[in-house]
N, C-alpha and C. Protein backbone atom coordinates (compact mmCIF):
# COMPACT_ATOMS: atom_id res chain seq x y z
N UNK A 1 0.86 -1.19 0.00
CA UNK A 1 0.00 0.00 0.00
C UNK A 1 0.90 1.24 0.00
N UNK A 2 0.47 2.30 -0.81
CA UNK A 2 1.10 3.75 -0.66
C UNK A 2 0.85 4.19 0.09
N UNK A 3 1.94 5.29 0.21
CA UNK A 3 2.13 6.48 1.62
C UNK A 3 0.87 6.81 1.80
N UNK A 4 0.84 7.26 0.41
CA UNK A 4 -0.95 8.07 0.43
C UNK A 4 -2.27 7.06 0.59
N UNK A 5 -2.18 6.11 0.14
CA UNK A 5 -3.04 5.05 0.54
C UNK A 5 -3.66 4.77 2.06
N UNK A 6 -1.98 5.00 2.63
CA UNK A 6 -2.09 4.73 4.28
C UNK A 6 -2.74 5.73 4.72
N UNK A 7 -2.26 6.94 4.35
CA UNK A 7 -2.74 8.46 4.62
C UNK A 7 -4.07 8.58 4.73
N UNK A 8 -4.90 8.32 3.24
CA UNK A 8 -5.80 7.78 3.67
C UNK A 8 -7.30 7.20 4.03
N UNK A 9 -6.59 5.97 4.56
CA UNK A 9 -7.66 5.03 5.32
C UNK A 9 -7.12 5.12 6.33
N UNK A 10 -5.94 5.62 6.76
CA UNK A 10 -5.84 6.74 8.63
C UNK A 10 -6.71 7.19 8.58
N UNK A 11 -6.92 8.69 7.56
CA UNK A 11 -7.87 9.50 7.79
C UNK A 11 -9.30 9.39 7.97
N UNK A 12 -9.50 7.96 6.98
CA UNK A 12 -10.67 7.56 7.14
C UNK A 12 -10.95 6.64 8.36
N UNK A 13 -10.25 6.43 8.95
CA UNK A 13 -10.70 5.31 10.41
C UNK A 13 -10.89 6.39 11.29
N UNK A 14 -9.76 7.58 11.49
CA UNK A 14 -9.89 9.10 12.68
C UNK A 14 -11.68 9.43 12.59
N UNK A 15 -11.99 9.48 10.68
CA UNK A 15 -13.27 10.25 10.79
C UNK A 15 -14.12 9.12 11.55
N UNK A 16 -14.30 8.01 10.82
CA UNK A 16 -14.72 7.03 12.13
C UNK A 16 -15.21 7.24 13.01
N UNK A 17 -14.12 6.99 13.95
CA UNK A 17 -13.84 7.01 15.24
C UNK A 17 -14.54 8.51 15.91
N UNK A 18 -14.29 9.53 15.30
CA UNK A 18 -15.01 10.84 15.87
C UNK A 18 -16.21 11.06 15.67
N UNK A 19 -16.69 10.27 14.53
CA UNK A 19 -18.80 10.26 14.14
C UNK A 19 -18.94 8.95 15.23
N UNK A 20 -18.49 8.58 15.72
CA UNK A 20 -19.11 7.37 16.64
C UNK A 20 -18.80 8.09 17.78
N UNK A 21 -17.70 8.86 18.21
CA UNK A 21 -17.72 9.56 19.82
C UNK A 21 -18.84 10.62 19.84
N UNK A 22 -18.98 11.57 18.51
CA UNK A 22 -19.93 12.65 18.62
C UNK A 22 -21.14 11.81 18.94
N UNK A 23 -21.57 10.86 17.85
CA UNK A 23 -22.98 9.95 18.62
C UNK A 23 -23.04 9.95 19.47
N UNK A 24 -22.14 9.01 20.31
CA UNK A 24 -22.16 8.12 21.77
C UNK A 24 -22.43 9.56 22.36
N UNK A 25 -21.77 10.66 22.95
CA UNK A 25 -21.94 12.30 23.65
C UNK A 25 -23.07 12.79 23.14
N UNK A 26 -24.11 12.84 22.06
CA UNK A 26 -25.14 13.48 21.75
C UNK A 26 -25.86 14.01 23.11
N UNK A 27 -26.38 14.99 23.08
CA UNK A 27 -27.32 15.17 24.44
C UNK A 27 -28.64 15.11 24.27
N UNK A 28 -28.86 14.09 25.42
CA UNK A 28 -30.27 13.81 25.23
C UNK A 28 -31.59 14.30 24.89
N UNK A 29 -32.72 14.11 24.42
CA UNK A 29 -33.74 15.01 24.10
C UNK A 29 -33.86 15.55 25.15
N UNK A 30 -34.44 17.14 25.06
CA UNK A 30 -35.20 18.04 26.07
C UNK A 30 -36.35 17.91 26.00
N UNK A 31 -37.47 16.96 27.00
CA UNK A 31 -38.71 16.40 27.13
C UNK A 31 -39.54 18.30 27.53
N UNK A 32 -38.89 19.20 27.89
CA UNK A 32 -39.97 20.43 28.09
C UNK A 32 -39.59 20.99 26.76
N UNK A 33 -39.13 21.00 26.05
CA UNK A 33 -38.91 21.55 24.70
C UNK A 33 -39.63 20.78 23.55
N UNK A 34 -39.78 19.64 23.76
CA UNK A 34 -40.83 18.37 23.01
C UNK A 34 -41.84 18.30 23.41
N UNK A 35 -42.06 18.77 24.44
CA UNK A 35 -43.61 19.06 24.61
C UNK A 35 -44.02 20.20 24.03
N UNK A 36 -43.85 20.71 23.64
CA UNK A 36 -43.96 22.01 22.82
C UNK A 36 -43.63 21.63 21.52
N UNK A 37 -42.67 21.37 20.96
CA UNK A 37 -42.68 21.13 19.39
C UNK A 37 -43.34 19.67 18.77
N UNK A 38 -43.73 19.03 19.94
CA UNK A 38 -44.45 17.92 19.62
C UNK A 38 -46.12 18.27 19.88
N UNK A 39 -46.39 19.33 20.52
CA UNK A 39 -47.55 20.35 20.32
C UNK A 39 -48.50 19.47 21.33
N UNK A 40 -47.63 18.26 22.92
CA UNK A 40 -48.71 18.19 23.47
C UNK A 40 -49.50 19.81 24.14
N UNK A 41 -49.09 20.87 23.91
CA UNK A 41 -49.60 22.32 24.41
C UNK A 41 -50.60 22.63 23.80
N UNK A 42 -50.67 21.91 22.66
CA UNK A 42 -52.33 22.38 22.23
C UNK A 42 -53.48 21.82 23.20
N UNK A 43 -53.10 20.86 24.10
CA UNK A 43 -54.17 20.11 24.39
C UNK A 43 -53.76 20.15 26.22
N UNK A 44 -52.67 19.91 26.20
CA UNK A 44 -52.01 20.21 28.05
C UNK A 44 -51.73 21.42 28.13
N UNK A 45 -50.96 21.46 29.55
CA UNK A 45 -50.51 22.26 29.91
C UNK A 45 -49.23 21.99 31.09
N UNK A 46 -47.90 22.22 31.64
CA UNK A 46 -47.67 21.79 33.10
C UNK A 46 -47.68 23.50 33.68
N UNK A 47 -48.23 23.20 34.89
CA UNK A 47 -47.91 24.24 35.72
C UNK A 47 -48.23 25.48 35.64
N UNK A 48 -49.63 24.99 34.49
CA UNK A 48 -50.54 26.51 34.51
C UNK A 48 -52.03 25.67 33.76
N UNK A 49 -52.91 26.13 34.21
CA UNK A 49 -54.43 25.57 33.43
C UNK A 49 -54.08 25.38 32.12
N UNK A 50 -54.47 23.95 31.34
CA UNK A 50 -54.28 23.72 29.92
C UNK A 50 -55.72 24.51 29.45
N UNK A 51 -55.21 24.79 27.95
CA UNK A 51 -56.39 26.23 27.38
C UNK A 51 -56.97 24.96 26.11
N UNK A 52 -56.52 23.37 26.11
CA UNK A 52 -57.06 22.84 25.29
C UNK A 52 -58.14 21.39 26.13
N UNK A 53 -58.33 20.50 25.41
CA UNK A 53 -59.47 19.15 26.21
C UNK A 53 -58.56 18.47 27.39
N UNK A 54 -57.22 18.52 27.35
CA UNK A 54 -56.84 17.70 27.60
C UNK A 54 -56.65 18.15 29.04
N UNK A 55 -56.03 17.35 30.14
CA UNK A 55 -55.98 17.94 31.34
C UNK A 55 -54.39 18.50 31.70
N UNK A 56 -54.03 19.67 32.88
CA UNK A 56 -53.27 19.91 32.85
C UNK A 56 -52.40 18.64 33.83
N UNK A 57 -50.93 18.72 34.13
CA UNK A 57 -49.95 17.41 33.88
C UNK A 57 -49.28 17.49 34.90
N UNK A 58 -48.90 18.63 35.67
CA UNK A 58 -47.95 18.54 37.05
C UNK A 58 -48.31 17.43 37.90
N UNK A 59 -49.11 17.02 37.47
CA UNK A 59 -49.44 16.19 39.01
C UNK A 59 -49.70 14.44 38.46
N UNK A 60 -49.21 14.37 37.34
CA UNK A 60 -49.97 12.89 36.60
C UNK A 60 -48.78 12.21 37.21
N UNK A 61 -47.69 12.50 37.51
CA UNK A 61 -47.02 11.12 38.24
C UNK A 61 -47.85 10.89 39.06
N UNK A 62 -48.38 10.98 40.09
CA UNK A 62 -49.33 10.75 40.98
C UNK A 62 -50.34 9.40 40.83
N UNK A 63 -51.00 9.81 39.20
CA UNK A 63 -51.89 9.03 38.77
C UNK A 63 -51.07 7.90 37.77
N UNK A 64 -50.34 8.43 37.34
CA UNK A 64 -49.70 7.34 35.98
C UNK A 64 -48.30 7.05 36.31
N UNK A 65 -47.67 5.79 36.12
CA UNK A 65 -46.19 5.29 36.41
C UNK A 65 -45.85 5.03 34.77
N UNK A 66 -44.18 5.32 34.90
CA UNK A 66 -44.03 5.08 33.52
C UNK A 66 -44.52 4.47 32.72
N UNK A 67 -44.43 3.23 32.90
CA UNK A 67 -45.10 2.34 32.23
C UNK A 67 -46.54 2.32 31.91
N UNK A 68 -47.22 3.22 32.44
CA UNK A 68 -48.50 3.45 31.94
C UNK A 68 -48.41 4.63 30.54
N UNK A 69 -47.77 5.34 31.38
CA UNK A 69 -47.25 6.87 30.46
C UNK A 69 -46.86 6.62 28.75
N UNK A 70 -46.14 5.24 29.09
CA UNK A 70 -45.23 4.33 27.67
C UNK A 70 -46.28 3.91 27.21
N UNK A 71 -47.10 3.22 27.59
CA UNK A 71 -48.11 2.89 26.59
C UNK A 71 -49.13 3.77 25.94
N UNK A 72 -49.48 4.71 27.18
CA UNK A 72 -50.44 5.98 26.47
C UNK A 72 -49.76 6.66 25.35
N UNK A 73 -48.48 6.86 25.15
CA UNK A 73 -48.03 8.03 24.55
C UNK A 73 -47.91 7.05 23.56
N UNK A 74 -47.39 5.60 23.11
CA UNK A 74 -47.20 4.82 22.60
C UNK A 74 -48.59 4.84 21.20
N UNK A 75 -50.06 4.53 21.84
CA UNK A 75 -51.31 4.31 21.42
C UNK A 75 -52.04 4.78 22.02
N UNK A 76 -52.65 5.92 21.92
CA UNK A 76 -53.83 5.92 23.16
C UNK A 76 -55.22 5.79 23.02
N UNK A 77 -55.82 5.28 21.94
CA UNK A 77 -56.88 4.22 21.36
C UNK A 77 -56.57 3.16 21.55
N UNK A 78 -55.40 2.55 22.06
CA UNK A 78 -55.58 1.01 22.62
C UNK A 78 -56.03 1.14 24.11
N UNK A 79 -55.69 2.45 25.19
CA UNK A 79 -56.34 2.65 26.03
C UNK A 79 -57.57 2.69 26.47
N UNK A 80 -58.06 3.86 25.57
CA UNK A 80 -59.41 4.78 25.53
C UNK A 80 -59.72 4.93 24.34
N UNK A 81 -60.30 3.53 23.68
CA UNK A 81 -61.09 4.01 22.61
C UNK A 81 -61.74 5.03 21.73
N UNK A 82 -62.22 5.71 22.75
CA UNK A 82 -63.10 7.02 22.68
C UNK A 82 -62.21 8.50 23.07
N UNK A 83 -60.87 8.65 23.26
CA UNK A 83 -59.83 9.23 23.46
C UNK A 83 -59.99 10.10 22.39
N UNK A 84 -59.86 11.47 22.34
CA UNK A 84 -59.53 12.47 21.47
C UNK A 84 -58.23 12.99 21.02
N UNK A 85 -57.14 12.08 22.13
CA UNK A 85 -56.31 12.52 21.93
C UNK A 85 -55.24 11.36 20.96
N UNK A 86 -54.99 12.24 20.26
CA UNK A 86 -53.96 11.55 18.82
C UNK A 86 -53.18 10.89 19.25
N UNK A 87 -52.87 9.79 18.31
CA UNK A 87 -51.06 9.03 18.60
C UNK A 87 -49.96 9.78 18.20
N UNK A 88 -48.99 9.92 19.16
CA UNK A 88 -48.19 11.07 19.07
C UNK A 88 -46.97 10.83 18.42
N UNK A 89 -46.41 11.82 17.03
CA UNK A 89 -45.63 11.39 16.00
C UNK A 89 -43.98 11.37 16.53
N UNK A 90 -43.22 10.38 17.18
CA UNK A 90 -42.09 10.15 17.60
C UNK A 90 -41.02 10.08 17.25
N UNK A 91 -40.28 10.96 17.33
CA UNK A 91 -38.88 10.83 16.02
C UNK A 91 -37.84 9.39 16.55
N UNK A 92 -38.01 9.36 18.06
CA UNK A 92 -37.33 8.41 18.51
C UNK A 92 -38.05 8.12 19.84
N UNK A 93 -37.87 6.47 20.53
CA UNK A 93 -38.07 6.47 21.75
C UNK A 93 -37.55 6.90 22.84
N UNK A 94 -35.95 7.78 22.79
CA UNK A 94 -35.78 8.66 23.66
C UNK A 94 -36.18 10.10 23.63
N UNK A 95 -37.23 10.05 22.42
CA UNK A 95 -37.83 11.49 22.74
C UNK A 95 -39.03 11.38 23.43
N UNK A 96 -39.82 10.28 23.31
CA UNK A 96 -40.95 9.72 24.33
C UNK A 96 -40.55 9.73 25.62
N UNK A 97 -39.60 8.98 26.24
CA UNK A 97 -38.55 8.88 27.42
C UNK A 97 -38.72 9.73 27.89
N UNK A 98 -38.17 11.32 27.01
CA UNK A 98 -37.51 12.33 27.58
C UNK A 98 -38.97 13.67 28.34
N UNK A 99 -40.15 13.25 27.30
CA UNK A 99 -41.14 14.20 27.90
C UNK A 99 -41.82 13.20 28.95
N UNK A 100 -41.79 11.55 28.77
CA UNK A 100 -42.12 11.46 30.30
C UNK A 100 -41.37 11.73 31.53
N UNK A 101 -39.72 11.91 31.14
CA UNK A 101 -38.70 12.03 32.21
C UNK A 101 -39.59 13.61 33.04
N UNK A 102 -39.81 14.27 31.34
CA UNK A 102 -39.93 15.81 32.08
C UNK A 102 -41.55 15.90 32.93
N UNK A 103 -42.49 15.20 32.63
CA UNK A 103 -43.74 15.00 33.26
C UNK A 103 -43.07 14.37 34.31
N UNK A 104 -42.48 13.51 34.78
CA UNK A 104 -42.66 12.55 36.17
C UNK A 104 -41.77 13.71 36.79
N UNK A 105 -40.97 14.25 36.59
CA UNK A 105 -40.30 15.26 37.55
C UNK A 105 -40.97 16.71 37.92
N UNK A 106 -41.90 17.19 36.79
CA UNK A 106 -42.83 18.23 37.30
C UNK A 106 -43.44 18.10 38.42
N UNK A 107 -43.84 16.84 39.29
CA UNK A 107 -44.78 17.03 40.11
C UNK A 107 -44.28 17.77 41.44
N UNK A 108 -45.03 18.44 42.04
CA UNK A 108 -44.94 18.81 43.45
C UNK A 108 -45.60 18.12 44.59
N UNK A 109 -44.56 18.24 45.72
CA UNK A 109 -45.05 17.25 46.60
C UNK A 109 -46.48 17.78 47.02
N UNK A 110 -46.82 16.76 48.20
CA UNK A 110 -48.23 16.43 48.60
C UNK A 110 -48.09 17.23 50.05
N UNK A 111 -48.50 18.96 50.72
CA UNK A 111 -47.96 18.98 52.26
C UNK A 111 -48.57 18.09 52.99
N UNK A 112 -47.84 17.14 53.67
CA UNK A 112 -48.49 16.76 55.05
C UNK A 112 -49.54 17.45 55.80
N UNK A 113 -49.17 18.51 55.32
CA UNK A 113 -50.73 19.56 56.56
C UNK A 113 -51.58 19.15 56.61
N UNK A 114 -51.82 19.16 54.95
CA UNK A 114 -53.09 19.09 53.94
C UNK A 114 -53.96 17.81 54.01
N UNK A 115 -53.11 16.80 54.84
CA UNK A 115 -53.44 15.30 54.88
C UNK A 115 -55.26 15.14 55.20
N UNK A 116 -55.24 16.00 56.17
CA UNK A 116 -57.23 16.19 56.96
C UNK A 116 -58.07 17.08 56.43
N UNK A 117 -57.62 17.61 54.90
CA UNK A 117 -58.35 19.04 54.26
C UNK A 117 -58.55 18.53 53.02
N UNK A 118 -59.66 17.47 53.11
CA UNK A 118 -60.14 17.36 51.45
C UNK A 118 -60.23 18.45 50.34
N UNK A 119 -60.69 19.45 50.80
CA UNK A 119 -60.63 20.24 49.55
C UNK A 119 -59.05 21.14 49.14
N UNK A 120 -58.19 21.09 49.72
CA UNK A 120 -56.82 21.22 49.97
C UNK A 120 -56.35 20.01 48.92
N UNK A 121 -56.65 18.85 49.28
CA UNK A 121 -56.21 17.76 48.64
C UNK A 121 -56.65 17.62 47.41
N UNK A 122 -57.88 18.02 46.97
CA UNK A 122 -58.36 18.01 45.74
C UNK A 122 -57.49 19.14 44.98
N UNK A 123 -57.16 20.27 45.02
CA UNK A 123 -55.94 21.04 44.48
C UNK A 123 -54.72 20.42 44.29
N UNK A 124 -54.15 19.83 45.50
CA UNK A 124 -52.63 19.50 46.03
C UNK A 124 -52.43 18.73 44.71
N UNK A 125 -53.67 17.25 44.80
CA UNK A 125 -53.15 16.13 43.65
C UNK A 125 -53.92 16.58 42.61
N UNK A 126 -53.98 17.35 42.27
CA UNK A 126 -54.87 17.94 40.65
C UNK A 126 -56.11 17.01 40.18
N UNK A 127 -56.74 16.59 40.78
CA UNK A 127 -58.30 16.17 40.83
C UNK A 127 -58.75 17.34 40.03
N UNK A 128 -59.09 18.68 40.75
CA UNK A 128 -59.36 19.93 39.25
C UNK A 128 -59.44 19.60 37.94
N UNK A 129 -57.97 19.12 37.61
CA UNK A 129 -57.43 19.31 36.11
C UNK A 129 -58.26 18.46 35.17
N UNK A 130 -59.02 17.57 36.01
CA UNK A 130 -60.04 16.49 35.25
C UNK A 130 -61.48 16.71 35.50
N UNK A 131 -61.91 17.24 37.12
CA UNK A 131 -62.91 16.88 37.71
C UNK A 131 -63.16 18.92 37.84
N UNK A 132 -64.72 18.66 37.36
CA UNK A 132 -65.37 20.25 37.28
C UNK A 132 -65.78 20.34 39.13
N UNK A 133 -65.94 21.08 39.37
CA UNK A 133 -66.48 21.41 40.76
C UNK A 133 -67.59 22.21 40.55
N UNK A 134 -68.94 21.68 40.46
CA UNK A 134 -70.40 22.60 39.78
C UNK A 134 -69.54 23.62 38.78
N UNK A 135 -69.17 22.91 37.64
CA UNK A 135 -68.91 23.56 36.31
C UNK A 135 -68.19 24.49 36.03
N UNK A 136 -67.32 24.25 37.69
CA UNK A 136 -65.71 25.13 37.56
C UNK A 136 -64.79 24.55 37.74
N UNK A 137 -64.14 24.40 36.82
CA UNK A 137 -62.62 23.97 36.37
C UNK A 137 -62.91 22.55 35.50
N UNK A 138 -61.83 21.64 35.50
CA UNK A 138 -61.95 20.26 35.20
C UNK A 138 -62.36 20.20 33.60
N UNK A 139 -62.46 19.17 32.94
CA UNK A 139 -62.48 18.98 31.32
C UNK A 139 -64.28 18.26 31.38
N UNK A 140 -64.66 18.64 29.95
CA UNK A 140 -66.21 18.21 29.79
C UNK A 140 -66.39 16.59 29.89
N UNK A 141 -65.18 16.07 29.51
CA UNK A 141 -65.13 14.57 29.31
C UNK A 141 -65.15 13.34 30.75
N UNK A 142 -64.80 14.92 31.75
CA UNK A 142 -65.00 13.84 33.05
C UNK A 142 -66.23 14.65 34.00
N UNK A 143 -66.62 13.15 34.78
CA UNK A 143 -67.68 13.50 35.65
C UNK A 143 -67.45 14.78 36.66
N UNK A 144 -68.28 15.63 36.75
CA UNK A 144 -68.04 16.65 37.83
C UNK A 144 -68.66 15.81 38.97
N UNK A 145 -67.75 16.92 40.56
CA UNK A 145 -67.35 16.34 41.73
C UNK A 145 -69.07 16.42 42.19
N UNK A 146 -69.75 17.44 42.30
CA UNK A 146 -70.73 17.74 42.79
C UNK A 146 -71.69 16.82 42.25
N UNK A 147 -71.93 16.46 41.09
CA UNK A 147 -72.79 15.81 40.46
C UNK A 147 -72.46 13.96 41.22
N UNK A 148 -71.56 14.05 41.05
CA UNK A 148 -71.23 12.79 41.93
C UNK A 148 -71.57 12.30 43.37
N UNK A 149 -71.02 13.49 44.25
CA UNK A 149 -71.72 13.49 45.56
C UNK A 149 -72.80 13.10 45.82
N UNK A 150 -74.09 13.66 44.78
CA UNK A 150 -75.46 13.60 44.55
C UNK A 150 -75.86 12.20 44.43
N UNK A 151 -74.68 11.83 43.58
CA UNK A 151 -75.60 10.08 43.09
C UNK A 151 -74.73 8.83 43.67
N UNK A 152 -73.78 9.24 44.63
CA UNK A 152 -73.08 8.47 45.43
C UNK A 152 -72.73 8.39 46.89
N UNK A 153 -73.02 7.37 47.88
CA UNK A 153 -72.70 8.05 49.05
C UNK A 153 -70.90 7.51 49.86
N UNK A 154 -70.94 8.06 51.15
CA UNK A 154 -69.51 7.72 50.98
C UNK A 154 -68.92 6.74 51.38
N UNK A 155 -69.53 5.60 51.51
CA UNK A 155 -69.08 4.14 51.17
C UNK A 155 -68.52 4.19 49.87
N UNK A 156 -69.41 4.61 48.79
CA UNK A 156 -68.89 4.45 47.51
C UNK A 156 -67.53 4.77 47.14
N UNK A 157 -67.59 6.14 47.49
CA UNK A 157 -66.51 6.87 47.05
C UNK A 157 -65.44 6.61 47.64
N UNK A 158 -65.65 5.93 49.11
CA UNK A 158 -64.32 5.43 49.83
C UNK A 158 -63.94 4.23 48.85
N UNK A 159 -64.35 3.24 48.74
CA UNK A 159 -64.33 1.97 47.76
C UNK A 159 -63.72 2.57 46.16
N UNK A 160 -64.21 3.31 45.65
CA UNK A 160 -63.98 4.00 44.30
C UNK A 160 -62.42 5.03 44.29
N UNK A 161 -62.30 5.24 45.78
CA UNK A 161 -60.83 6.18 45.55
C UNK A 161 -59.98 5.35 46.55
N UNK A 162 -60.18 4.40 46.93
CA UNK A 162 -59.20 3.24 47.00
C UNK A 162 -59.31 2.28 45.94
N UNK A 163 -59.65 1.88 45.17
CA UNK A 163 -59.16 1.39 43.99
C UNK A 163 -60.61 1.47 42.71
N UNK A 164 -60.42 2.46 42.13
CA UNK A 164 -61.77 2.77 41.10
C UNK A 164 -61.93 1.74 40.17
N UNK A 165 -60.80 0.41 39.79
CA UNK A 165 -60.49 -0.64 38.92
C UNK A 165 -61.55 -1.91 39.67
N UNK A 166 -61.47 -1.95 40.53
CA UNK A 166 -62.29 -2.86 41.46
C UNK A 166 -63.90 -3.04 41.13
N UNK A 167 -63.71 -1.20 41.42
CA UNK A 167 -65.45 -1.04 41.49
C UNK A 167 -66.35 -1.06 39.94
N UNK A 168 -65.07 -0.42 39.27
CA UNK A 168 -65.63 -0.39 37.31
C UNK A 168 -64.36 -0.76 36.34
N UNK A 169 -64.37 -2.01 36.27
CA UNK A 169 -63.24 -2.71 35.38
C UNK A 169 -63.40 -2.09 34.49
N UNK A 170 -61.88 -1.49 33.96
CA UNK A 170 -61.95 -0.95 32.78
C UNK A 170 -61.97 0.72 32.62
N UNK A 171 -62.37 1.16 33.80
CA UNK A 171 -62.44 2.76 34.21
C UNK A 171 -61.04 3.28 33.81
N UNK A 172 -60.83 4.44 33.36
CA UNK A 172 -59.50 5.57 32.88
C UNK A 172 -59.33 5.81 33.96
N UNK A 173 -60.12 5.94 35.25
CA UNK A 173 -59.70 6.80 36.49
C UNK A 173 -58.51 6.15 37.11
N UNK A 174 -57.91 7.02 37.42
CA UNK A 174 -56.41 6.37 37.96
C UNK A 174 -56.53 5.85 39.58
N UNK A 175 -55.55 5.37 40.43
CA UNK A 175 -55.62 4.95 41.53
C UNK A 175 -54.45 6.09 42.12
N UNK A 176 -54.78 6.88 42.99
CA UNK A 176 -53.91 7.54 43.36
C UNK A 176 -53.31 7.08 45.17
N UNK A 177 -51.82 7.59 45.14
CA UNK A 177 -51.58 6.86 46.48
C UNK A 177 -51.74 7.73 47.35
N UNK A 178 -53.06 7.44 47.32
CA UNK A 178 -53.37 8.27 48.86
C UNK A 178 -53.60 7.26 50.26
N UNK A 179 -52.95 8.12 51.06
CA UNK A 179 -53.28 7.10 53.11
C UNK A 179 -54.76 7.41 53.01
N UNK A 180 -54.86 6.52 54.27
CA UNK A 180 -56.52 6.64 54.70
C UNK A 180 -56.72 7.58 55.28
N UNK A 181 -56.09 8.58 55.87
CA UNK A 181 -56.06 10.25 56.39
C UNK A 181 -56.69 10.69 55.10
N UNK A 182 -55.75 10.78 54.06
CA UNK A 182 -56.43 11.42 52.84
C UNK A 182 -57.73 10.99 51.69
N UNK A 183 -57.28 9.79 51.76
CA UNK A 183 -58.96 9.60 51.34
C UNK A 183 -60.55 9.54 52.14
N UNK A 184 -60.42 9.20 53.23
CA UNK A 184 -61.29 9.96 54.39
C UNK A 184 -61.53 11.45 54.08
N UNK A 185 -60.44 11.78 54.24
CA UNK A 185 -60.65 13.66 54.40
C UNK A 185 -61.64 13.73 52.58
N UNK A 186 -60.58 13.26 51.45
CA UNK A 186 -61.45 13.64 50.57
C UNK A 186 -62.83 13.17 50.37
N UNK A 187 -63.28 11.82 50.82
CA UNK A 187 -64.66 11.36 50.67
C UNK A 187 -65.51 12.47 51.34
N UNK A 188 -65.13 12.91 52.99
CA UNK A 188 -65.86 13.86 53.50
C UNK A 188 -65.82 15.17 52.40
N UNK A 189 -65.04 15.51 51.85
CA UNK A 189 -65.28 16.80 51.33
C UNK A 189 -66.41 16.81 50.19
N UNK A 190 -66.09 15.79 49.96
CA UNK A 190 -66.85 15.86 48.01
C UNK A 190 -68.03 15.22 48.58
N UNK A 191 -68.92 14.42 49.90
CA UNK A 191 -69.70 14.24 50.19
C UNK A 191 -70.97 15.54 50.48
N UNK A 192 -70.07 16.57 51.07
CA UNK A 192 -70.12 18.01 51.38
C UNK A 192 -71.15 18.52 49.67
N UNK A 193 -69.97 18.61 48.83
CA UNK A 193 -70.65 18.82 47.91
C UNK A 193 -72.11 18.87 47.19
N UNK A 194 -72.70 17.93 47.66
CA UNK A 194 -74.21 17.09 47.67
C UNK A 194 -75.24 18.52 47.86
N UNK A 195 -74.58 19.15 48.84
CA UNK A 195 -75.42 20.05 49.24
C UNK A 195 -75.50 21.46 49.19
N UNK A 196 -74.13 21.95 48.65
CA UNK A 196 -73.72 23.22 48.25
C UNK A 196 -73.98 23.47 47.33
N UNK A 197 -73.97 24.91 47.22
CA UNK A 197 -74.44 25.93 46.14
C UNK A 197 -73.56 26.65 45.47
């Protein structure tokens, strides 16, 4: 082989070697920047009221573990049939990764205070972001709190917010980890409801 020969397929193994280090160092997707150019903002929101159907998100670790998150974002007509919300166009699975990385870290904790103040708690874990309170706040697609109170008493709702899968196989409603301090406190609150104006 010639000088220049050697010269090169050196040169060509160096370039190599430096398109495989730049890969391997790439920096990972930015999951709050993909939520935005992946346009879940037409429909969410984190950390301010979503202005579209969908509900706002600070608080869905709460309700959803990755692996739920992976499959919703994955299909979400294999979920919820009746779902409005689209299958979402993925350039890669670490860009999926990366906006659930950035959803499961948005959330804010739960205060301890708040543990005996159902309606405290209904804010804290974003119950709101789904659930109307007599036709304030919450999305059209889920039951409002008040309307519920009315046609449920609080056996039910104790049974239904310790595990809502139990009571209606197949329900979207999530199981949230709440102690029996807090679901007590919330059954009393939204029982309350029944009767307010």
């Amino acid at each position: 082989m010639s000088f220049a020969s050697r010269l090169i397929a050196t040169g060509s193994l160096v370039a190599s070697v430096v398109l495989v280090h730049a890969a391997g160092s790439a920096a990972p997707p930015d999951g709050k920047k993909l939520f935005t150019t992946k346009a879940c903002v037409a429909c969410h929101n984190v950390g301010a009221p979503s202005l579209g159907p969908g509900p706002e998100l600070t608080q869905v670790a709460y309700q959803r573990d990755p692996t739920w998150l992976r499959a919703w974002l994955t299909d979400p007509q294999k979920i919820k049939k009746d779902t409005v919300m689209p299958k979402p166009n993925w350039g890669s699975q670490a860009e999926m990764d990366a906006v659930i990385d950035y959803l499961l870290k948005s959330k804010r904790p739960i205060p301890t205070a708040d543990s005996a103040n159902g309606e405290k708690l209904i804010s804290d874990y974003g119950c709101n972001t789904c659930h109307a309170i007599r036709k304030k706040g919450g999305k059209p697609q889920f039951p409002d709190l008040a309307v519920e109170a009315k046609q449920h008493d609080a056996a039910f709702l104790d049974r239904w917010l310790k595990n809502p899968s139990a009571v209606k196989k197949g329900t979207f409603m999530a199981t949230f980890p709440l102690t029996d301090t807090q679901r007590k406190a919330l059954v009393q609150y939204i029982v309350t409801l029944a009767n307010k104006k």
